[in-house]
PDB file of N, CA and C in Angstrom:
ATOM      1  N   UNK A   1     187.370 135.505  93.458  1.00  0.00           N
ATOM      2  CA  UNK A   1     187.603 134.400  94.356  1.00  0.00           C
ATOM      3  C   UNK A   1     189.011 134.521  94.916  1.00  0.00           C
ATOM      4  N   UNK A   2     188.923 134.729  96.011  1.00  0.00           N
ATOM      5  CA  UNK A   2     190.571 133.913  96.861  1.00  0.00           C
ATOM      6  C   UNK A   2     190.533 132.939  97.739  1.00  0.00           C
ATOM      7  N   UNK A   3     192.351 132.331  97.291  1.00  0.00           N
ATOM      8  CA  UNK A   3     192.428 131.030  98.243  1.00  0.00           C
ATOM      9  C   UNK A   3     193.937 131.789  98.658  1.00  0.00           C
ATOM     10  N   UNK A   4     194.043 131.479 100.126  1.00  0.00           N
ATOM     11  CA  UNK A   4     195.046 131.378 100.870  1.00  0.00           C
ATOM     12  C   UNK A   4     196.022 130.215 100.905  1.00  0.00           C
ATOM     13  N   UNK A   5     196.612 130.161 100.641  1.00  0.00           N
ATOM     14  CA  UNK A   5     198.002 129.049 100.666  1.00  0.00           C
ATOM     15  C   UNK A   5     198.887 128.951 101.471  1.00  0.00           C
ATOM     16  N   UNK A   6     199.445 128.535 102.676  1.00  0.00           N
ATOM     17  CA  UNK A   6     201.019 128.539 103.391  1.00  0.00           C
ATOM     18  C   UNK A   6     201.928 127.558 102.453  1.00  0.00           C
ATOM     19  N   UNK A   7     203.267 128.084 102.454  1.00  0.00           N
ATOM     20  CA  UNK A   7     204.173 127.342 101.996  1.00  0.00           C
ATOM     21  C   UNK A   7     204.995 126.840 102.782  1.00  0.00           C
ATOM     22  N   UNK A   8     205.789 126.158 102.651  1.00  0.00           N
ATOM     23  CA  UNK A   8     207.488 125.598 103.813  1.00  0.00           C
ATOM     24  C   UNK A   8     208.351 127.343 102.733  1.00  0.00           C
ATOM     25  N   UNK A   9     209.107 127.307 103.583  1.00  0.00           N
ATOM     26  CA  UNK A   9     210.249 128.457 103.480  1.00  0.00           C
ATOM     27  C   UNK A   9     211.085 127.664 102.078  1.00  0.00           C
ATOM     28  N   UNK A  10     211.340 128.633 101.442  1.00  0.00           N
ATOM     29  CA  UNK A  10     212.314 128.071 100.466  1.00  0.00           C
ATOM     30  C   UNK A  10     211.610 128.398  99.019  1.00  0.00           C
ATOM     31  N   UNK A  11     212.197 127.810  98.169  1.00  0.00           N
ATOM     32  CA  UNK A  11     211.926 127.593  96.493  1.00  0.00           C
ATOM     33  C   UNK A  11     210.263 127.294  96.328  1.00  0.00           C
ATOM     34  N   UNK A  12     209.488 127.232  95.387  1.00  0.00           N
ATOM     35  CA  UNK A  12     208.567 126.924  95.401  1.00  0.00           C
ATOM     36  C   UNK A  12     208.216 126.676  94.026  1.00  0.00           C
ATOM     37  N   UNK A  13     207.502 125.536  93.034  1.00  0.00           N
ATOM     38  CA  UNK A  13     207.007 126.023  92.131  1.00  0.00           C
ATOM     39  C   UNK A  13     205.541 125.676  92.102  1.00  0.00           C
ATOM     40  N   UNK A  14     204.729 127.063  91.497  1.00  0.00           N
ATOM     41  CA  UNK A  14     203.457 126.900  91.375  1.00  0.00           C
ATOM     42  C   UNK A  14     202.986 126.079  90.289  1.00  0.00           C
ATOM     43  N   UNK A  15     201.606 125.839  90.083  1.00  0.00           N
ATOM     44  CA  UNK A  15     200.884 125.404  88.771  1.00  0.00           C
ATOM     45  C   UNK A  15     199.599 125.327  89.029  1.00  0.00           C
ATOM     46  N   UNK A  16     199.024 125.633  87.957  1.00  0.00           N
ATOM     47  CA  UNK A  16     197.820 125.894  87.721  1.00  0.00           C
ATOM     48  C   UNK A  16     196.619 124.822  86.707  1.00  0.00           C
ATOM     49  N   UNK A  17     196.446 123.986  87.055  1.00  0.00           N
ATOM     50  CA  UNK A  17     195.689 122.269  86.618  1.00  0.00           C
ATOM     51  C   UNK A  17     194.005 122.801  86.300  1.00  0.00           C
ATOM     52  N   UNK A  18     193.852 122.799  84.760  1.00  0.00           N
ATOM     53  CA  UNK A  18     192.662 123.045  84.352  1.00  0.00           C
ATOM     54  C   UNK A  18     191.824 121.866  84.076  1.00  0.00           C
ATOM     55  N   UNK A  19     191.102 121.145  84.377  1.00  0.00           N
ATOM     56  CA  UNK A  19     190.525 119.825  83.813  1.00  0.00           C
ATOM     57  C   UNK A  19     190.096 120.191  82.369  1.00  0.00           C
ATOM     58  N   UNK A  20     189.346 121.290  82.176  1.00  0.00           N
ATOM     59  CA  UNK A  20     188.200 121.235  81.264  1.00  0.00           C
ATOM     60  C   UNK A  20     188.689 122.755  80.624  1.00  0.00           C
ATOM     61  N   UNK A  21     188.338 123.067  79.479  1.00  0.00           N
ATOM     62  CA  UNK A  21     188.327 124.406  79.160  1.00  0.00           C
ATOM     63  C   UNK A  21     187.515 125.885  79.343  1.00  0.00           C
ATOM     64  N   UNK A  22     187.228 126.676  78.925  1.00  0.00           N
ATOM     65  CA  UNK A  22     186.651 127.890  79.188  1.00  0.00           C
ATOM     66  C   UNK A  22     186.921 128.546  80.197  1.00  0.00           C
ATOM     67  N   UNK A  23     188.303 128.619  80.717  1.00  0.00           N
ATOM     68  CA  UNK A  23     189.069 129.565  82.016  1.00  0.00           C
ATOM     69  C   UNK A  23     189.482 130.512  81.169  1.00  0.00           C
ATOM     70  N   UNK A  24     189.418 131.847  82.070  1.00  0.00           N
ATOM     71  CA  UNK A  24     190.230 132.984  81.675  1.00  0.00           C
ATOM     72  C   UNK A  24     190.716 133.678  82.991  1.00  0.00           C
ATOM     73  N   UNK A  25     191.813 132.905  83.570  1.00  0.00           N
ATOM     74  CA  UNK A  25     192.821 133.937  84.481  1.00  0.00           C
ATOM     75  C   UNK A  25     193.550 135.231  83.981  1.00  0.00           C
ATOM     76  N   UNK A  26     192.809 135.941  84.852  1.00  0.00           N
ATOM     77  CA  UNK A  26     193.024 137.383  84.519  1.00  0.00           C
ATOM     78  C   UNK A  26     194.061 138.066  85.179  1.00  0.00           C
ATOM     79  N   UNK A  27     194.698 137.643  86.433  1.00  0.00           N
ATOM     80  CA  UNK A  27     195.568 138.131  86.940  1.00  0.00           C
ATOM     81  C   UNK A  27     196.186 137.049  88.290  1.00  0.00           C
ATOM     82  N   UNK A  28     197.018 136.549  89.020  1.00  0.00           N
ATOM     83  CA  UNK A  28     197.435 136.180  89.776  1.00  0.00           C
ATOM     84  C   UNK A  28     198.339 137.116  90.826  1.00  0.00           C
ATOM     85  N   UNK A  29     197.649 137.075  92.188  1.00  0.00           N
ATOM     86  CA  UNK A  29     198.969 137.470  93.277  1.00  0.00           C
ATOM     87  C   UNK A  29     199.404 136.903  94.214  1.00  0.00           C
ATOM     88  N   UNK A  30     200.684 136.888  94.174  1.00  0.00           N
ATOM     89  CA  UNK A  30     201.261 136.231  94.818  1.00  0.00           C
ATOM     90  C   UNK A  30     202.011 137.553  96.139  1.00  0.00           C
ATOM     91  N   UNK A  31     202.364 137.336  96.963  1.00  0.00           N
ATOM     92  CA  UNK A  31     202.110 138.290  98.368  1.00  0.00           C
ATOM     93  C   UNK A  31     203.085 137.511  99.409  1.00  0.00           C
ATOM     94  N   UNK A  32     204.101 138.434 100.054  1.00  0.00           N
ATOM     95  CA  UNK A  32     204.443 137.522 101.100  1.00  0.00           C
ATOM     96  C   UNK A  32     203.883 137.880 102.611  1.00  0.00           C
ATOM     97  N   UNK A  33     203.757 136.538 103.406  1.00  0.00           N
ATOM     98  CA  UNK A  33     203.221 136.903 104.634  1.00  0.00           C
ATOM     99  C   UNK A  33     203.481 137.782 105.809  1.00  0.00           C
ATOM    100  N   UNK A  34     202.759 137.680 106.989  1.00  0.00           N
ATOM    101  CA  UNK A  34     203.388 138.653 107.642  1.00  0.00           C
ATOM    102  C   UNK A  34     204.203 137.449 108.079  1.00  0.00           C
ATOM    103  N   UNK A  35     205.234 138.196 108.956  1.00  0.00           N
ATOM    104  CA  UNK A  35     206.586 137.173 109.219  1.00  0.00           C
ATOM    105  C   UNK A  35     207.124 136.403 108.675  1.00  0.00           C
ATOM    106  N   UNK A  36     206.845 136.315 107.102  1.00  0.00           N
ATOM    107  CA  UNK A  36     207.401 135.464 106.729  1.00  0.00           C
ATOM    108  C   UNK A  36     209.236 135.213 106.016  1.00  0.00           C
ATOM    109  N   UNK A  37     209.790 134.084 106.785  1.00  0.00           N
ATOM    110  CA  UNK A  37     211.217 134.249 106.510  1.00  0.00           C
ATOM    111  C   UNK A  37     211.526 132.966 106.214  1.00  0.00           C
ATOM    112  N   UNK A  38     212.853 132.642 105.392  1.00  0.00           N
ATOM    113  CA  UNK A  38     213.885 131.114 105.295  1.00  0.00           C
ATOM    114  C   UNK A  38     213.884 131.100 106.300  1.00  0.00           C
ATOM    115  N   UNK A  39     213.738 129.310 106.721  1.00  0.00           N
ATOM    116  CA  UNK A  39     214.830 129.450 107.453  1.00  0.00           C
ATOM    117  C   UNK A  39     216.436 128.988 107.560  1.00  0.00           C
ATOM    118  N   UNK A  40     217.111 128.747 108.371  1.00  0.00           N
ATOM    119  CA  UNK A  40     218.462 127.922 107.802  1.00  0.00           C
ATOM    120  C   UNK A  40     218.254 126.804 107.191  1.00  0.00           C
ATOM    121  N   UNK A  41     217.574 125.956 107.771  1.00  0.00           N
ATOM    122  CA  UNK A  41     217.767 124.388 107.095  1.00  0.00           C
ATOM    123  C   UNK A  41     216.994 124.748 105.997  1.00  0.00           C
ATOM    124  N   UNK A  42     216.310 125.429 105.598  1.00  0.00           N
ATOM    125  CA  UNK A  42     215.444 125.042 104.254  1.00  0.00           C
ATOM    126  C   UNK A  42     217.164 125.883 103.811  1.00  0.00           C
ATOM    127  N   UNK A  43     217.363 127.017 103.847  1.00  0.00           N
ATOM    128  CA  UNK A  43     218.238 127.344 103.272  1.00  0.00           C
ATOM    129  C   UNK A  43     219.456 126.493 102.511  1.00  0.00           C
ATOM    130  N   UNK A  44     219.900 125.685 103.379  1.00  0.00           N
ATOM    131  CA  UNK A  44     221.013 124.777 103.451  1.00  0.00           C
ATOM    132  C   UNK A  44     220.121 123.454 102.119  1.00  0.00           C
ATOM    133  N   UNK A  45     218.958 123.148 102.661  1.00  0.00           N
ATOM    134  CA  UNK A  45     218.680 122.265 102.098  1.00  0.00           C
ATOM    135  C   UNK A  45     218.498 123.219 100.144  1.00  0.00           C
ATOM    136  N   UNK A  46     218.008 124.043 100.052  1.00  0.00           N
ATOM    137  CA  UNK A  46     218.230 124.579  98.344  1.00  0.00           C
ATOM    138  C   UNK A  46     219.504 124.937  98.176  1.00  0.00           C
ATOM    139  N   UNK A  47     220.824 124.712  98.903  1.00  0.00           N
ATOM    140  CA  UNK A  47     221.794 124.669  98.472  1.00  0.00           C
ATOM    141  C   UNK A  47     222.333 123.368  97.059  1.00  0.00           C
ATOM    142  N   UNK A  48     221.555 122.311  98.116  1.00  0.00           N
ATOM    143  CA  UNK A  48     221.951 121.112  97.475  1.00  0.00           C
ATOM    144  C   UNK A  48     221.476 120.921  96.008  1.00  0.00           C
ATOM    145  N   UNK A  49     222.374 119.937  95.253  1.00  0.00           N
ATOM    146  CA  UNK A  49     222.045 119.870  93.643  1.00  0.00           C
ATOM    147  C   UNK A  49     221.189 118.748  93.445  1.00  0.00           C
ATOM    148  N   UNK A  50     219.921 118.661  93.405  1.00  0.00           N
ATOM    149  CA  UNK A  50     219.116 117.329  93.529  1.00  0.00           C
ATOM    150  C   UNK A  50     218.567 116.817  91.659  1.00  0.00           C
ATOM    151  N   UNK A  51     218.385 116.268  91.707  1.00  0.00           N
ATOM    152  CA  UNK A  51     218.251 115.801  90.349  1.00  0.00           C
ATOM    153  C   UNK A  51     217.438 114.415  90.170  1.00  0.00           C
ATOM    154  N   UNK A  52     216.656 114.020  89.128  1.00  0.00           N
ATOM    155  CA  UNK A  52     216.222 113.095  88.253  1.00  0.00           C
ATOM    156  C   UNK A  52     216.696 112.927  87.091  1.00  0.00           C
ATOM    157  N   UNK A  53     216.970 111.369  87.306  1.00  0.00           N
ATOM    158  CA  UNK A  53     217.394 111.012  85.746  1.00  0.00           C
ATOM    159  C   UNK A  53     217.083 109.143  85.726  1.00  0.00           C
ATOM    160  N   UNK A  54     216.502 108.497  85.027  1.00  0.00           N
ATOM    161  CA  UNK A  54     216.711 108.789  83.575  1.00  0.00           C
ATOM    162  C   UNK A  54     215.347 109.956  83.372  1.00  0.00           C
ATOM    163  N   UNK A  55     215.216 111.072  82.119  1.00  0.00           N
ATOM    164  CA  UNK A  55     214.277 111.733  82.424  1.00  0.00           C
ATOM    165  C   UNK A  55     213.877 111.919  80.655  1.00  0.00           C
ATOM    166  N   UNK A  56     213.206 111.658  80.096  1.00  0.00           N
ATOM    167  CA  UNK A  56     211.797 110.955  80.516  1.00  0.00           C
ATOM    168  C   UNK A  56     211.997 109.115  81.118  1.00  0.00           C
ATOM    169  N   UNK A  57     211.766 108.813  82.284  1.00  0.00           N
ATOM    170  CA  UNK A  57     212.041 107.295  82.247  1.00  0.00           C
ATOM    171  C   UNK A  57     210.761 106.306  81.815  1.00  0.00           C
ATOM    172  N   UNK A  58     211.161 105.142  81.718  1.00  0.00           N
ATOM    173  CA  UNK A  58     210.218 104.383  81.418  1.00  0.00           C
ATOM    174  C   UNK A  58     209.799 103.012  82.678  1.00  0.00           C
ATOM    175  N   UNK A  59     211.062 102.730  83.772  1.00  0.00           N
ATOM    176  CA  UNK A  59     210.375 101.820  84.957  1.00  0.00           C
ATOM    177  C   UNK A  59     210.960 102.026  86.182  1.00  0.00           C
ATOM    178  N   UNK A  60     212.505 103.034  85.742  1.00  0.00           N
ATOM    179  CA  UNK A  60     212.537 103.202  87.249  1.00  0.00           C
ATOM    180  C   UNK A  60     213.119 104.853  87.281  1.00  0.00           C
ATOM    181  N   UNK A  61     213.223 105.379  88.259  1.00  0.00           N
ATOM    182  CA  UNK A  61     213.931 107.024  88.124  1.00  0.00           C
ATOM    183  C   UNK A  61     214.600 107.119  89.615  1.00  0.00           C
ATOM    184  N   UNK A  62     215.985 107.566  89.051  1.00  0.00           N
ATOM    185  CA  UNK A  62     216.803 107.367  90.096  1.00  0.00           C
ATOM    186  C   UNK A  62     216.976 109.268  90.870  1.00  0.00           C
ATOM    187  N   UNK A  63     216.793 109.706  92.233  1.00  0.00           N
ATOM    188  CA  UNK A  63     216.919 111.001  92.836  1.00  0.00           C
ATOM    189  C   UNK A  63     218.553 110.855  92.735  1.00  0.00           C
ATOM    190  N   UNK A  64     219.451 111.979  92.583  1.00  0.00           N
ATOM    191  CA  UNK A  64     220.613 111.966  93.250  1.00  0.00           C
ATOM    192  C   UNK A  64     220.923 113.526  93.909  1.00  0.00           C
ATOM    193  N   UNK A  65     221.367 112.983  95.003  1.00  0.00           N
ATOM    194  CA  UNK A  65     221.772 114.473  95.649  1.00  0.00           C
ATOM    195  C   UNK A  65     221.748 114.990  97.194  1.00  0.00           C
ATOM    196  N   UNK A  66     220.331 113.998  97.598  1.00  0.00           N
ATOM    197  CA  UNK A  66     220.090 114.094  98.622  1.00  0.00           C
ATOM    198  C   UNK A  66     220.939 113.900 100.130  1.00  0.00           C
ATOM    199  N   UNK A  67     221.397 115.288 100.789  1.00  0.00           N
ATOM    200  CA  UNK A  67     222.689 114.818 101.449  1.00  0.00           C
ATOM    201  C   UNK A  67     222.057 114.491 102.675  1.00  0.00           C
ATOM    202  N   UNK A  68     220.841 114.920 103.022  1.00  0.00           N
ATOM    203  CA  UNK A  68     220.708 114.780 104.481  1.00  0.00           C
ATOM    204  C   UNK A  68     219.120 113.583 104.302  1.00  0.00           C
ATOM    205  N   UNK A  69     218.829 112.807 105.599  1.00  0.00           N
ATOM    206  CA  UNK A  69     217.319 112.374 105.269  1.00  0.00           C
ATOM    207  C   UNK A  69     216.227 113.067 105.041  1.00  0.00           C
ATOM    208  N   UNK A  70     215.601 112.023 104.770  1.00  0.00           N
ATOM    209  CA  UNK A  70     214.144 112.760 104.409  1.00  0.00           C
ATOM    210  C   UNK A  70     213.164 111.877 103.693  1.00  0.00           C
ATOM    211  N   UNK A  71     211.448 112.406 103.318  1.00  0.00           N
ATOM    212  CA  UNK A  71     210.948 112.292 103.100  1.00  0.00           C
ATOM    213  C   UNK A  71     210.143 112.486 101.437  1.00  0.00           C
ATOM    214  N   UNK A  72     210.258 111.423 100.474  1.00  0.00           N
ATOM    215  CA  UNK A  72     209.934 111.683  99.386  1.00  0.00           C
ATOM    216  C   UNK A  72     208.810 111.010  98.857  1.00  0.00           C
ATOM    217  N   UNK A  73     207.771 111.613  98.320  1.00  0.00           N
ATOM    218  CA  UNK A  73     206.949 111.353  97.291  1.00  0.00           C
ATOM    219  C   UNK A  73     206.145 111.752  95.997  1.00  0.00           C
ATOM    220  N   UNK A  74     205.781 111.346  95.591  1.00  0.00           N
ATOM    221  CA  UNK A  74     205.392 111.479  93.849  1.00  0.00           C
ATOM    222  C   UNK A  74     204.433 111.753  93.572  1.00  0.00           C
ATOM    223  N   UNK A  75     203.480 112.658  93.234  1.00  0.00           N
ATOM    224  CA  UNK A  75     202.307 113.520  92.986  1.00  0.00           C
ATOM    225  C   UNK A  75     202.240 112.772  91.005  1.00  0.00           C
ATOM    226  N   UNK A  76     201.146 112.719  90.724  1.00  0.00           N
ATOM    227  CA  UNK A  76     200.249 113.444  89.638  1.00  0.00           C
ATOM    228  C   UNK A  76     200.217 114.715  89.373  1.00  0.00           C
ATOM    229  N   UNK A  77     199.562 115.576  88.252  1.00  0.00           N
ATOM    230  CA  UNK A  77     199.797 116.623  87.913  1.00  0.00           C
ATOM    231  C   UNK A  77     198.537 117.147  88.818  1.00  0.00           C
ATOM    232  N   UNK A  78     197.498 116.702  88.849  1.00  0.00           N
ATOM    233  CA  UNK A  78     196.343 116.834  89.561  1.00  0.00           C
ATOM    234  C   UNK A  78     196.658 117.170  91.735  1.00  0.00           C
ATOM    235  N   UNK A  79     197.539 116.671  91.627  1.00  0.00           N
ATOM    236  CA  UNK A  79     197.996 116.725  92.871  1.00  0.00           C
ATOM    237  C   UNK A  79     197.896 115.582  93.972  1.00  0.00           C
ATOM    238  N   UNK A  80     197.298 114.085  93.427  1.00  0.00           N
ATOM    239  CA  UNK A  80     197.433 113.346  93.850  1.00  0.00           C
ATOM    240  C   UNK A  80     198.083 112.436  94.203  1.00  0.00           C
ATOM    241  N   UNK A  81     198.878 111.882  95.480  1.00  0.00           N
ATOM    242  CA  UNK A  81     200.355 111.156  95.748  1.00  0.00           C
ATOM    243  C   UNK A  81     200.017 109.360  94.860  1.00  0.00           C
ATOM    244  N   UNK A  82     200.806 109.224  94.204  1.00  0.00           N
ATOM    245  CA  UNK A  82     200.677 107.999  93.249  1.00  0.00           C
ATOM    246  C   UNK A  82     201.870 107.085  93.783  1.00  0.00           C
ATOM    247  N   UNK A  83     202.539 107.469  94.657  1.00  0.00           N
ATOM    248  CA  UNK A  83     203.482 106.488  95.533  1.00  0.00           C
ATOM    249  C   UNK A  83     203.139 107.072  96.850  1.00  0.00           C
ATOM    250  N   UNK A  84     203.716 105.669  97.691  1.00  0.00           N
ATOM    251  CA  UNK A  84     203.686 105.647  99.644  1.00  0.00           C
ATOM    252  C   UNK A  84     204.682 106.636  99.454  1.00  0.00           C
ATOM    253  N   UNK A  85     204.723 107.371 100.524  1.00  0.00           N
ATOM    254  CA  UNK A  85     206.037 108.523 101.034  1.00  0.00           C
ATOM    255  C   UNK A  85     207.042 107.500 101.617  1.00  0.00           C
ATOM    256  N   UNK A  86     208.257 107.557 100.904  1.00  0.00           N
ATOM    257  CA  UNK A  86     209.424 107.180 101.185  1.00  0.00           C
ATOM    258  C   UNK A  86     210.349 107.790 102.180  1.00  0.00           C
ATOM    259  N   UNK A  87     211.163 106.985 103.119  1.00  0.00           N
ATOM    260  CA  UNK A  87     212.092 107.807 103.807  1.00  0.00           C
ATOM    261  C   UNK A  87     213.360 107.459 103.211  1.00  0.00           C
ATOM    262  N   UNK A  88     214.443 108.818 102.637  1.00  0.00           N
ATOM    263  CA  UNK A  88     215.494 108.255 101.896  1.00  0.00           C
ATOM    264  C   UNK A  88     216.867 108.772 102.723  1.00  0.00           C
ATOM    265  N   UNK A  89     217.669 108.068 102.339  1.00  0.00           N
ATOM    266  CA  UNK A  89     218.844 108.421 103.629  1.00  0.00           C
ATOM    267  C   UNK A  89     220.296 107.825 102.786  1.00  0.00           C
ATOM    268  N   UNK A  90     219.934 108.097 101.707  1.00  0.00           N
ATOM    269  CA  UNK A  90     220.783 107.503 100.811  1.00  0.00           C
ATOM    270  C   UNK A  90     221.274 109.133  99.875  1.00  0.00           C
ATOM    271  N   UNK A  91     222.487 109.085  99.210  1.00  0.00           N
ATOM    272  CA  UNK A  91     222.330 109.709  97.699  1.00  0.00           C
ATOM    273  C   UNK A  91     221.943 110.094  96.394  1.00  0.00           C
ATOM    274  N   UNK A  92     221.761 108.526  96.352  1.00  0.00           N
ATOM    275  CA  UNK A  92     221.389 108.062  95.418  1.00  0.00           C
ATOM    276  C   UNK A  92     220.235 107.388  95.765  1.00  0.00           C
ATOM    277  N   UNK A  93     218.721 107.611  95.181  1.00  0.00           N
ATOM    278  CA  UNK A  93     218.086 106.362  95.278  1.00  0.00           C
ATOM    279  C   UNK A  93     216.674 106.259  94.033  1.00  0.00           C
ATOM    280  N   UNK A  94     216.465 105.374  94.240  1.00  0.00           N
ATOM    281  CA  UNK A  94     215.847 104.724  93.125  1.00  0.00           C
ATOM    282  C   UNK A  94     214.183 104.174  93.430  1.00  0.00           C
ATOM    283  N   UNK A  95     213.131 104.707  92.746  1.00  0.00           N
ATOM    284  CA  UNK A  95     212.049 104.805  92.743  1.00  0.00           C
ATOM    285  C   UNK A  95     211.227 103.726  91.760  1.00  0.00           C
ATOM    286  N   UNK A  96     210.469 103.025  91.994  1.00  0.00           N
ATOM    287  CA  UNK A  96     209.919 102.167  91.026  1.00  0.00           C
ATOM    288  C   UNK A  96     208.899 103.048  90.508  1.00  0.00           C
ATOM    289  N   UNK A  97     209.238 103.099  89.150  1.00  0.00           N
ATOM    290  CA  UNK A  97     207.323 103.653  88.532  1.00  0.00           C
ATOM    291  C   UNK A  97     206.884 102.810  87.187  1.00  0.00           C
ATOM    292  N   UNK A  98     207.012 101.401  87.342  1.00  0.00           N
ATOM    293  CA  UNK A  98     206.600 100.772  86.369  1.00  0.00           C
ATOM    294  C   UNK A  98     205.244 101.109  86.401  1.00  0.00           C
ATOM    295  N   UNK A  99     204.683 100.867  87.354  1.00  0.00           N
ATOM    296  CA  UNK A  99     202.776 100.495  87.304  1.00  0.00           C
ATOM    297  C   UNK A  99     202.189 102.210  87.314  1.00  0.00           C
ATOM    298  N   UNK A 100     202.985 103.004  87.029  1.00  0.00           N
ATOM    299  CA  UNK A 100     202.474 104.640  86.415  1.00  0.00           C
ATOM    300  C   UNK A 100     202.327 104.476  85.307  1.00  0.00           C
ATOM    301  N   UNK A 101     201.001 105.502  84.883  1.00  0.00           N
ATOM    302  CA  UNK A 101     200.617 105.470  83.566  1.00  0.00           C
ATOM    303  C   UNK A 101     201.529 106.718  82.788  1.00  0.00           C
ATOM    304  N   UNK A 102     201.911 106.646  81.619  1.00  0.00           N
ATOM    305  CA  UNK A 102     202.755 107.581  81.308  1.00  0.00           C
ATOM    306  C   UNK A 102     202.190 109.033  81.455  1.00  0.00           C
ATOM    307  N   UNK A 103     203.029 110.088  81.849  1.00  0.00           N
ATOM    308  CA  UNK A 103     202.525 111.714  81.905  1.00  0.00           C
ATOM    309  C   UNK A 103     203.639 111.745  82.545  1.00  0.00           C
ATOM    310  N   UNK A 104     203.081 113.189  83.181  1.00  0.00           N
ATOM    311  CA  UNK A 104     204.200 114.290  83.876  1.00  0.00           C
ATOM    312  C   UNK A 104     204.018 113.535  85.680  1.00  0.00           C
ATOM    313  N   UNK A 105     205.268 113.673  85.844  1.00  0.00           N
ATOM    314  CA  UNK A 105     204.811 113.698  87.466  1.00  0.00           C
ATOM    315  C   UNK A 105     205.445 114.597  88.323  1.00  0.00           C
ATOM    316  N   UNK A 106     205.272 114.942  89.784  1.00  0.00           N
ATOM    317  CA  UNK A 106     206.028 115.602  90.349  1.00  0.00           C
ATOM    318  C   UNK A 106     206.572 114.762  91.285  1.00  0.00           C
ATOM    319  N   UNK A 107     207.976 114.932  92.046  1.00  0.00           N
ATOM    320  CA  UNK A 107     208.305 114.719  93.090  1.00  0.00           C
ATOM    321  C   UNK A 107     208.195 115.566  94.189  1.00  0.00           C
ATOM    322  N   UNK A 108     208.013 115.108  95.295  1.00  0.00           N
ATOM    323  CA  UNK A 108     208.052 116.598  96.212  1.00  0.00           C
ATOM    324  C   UNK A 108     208.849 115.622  97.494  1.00  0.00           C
ATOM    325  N   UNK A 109     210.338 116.882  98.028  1.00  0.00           N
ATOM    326  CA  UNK A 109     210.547 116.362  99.365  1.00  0.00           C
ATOM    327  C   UNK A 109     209.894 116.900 100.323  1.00  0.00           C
ATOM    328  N   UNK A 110     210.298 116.642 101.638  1.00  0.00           N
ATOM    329  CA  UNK A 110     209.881 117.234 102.935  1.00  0.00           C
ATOM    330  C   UNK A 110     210.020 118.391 102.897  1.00  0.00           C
ATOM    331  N   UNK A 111     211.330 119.493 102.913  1.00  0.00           N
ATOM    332  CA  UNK A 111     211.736 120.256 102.627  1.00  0.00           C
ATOM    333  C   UNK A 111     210.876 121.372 101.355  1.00  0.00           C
ATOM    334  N   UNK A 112     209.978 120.546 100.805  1.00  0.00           N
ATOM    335  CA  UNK A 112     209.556 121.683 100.004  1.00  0.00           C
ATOM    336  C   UNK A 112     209.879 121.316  98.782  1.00  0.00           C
ATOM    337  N   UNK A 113     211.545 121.092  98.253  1.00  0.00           N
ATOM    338  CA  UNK A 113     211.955 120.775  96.931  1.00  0.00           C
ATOM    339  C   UNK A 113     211.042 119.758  96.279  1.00  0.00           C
ATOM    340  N   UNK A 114     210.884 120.606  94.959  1.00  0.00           N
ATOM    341  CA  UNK A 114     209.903 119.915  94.034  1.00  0.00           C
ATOM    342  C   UNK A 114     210.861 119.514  92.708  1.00  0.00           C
ATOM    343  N   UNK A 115     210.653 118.108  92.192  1.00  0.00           N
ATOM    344  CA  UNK A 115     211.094 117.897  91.093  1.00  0.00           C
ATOM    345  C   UNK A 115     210.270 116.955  89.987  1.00  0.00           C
ATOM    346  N   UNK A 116     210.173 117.537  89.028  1.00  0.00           N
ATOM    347  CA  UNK A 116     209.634 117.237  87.376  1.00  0.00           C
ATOM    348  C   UNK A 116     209.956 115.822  86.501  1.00  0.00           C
ATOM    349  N   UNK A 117     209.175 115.072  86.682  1.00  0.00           N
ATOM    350  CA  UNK A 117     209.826 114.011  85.940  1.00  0.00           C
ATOM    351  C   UNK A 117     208.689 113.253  84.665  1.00  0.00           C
ATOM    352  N   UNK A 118     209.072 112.735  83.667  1.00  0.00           N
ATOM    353  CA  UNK A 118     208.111 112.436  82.761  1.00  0.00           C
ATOM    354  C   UNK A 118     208.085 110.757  82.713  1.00  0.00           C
ATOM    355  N   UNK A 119     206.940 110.380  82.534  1.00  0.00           N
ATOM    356  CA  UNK A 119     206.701 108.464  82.665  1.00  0.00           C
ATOM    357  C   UNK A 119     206.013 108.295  80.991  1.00  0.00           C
ATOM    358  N   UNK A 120     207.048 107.398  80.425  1.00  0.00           N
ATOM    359  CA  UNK A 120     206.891 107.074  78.884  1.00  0.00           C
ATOM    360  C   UNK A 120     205.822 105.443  79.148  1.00  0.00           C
TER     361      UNK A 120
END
């Protein structure tokens, strides 16, 4: 079986979400496209030091880092967005996740940057 994927330019992290058991991945490739290049702003933008904390939180989780605007929201491990997409234009800002059930979540910006956060 293959699936084709495009990415945004920049960092990326993969994962691989099994519901059920009896998988045996035997090999993965990963391949770059034709033409495919950074570009500056993604560049500029994985310069920056972005971060979550408190981490594992329990009602709210604050981003810091973010120098330029943009667009943020919060995935499930499954890949489903569990918050509205936020526009943040701040440094610092602060996310409600009381009404999340505890697990892993992801953040993802516009830009591509993905970040890891855990809900107690």
């Amino acid at each position: 079986m293959s699936h084709q994927v495009f990415l945004n330019a920049g960092q990326q992290q993969i994962a691989i979400a099994v519901p059920a058991g009896g998988w045996n991945i035997n090999w993965l490739k990963i391949q770059q496209g034709n033409g495919a290049r950074i570009s500056q702003s993604s560049a500029v933008q994985e310069e920056e030091s972005i971060s979550v904390h408190p981490n594992p939180a329990t009602s709210h989780l604050v981003v810091n880092g973010i120098t330029s605007p943009t667009e943020v929201t919060t995935y499930n491990t499954s890949g489903k967005a569990v918050t509205e997409t936020m526009k943040v234009t701040s440094t610092q800002h602060e996310i409600n996740i009381k009404t999340l059930k505890p697990g892993l979540y992801i953040i993802k910006l516009k830009n591509g940057k993905t970040l890891r956060f855990a809900k107690e």
